[in-house]
C-alpha atoms as a PDB file:
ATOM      1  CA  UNK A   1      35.410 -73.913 -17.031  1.00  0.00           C
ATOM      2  CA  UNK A   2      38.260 -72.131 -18.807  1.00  0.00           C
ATOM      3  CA  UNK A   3      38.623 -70.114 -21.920  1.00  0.00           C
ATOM      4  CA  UNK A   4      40.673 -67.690 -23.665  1.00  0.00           C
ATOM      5  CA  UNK A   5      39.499 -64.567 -26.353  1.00  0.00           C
ATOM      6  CA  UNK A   6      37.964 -65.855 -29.319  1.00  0.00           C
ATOM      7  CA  UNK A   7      36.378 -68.815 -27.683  1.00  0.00           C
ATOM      8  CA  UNK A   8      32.519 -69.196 -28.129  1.00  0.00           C
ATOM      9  CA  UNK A   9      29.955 -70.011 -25.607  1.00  0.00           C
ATOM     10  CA  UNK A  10      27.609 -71.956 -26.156  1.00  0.00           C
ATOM     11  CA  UNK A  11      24.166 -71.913 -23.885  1.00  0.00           C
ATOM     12  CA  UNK A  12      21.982 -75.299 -24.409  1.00  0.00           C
ATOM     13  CA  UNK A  13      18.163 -73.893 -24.154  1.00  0.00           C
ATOM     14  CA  UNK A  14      16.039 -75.919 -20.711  1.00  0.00           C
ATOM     15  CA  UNK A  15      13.094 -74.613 -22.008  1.00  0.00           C
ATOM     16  CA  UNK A  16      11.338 -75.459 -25.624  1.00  0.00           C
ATOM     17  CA  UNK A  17      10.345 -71.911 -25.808  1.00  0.00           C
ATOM     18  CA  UNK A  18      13.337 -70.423 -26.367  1.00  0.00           C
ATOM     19  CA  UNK A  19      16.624 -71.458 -28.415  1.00  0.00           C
ATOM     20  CA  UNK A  20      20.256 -71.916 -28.598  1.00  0.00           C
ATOM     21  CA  UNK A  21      22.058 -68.878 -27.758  1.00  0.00           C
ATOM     22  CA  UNK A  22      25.726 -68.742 -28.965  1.00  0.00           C
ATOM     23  CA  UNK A  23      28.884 -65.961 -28.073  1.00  0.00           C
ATOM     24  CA  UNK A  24      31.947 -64.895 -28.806  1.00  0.00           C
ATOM     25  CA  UNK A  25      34.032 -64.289 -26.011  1.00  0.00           C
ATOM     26  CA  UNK A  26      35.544 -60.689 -26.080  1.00  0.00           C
ATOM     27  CA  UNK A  27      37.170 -60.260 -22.775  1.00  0.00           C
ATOM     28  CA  UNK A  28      37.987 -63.259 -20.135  1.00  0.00           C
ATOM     29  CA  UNK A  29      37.777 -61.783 -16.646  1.00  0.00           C
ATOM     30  CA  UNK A  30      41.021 -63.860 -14.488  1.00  0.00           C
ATOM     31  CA  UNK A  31      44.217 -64.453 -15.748  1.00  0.00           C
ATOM     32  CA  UNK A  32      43.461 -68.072 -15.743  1.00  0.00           C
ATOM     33  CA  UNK A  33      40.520 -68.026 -18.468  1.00  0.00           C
ATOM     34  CA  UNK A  34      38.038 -68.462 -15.277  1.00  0.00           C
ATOM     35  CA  UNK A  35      34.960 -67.032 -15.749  1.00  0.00           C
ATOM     36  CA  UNK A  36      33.001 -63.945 -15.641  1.00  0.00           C
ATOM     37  CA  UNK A  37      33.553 -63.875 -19.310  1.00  0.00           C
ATOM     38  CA  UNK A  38      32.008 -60.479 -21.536  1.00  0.00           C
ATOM     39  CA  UNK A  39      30.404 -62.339 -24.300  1.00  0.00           C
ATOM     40  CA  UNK A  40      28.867 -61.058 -27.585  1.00  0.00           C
ATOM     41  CA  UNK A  41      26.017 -62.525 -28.635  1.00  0.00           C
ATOM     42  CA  UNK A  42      26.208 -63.804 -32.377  1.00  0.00           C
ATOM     43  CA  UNK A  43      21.699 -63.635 -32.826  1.00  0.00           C
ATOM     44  CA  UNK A  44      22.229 -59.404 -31.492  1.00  0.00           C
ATOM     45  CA  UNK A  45      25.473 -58.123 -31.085  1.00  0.00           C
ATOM     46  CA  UNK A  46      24.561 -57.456 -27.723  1.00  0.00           C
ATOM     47  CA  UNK A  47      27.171 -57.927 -25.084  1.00  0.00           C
ATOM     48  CA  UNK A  48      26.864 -58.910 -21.730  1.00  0.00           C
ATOM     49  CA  UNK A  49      29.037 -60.158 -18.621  1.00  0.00           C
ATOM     50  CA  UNK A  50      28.296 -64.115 -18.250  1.00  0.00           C
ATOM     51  CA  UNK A  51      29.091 -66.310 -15.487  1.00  0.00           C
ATOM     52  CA  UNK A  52      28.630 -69.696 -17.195  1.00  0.00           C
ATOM     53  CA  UNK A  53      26.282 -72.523 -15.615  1.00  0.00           C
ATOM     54  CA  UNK A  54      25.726 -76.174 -16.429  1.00  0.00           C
ATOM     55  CA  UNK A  55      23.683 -75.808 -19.578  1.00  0.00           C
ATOM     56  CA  UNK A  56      26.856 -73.987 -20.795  1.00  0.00           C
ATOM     57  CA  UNK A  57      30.180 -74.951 -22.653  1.00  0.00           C
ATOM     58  CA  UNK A  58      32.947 -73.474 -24.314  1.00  0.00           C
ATOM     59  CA  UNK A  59      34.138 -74.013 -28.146  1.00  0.00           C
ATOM     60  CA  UNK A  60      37.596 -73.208 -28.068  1.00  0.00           C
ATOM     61  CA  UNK A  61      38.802 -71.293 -30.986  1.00  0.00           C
ATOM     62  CA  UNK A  62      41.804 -72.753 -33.358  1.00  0.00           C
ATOM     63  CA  UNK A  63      45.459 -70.792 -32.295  1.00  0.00           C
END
């Protein structure tokens, strides 16, 4: 998985329970847009340090 600033994450619920939980990414951790990524959560404004798994993908923003 690779991304750049500006991106968004997107995290596909497992559960019925709980929802859709979509980012922005504010700060990509490796020179090579490899994760962790610090992500700010769009439903809080919370931000937290995300290391992506398989119910996750990237929405790459238009340069």
């Amino acid at each position: 998985m690779k991304a750049a600033k500006g991106d968004r994450l997107i995290v596909e619920s497992t559960r019925d329970s709980e929802h859709r939980r979509v980012g922005v990414i504010v700060e990509v951790g490796h020179a090579d847009g490899s994760p962790p990524y610090l992500v700010r959560w769009l439903d809080d404004d919370h931000e937290t340090l995300v290391f992506p798994g398989p119910d996750a993908r990237i929405v790459h923003a238009v340069r």
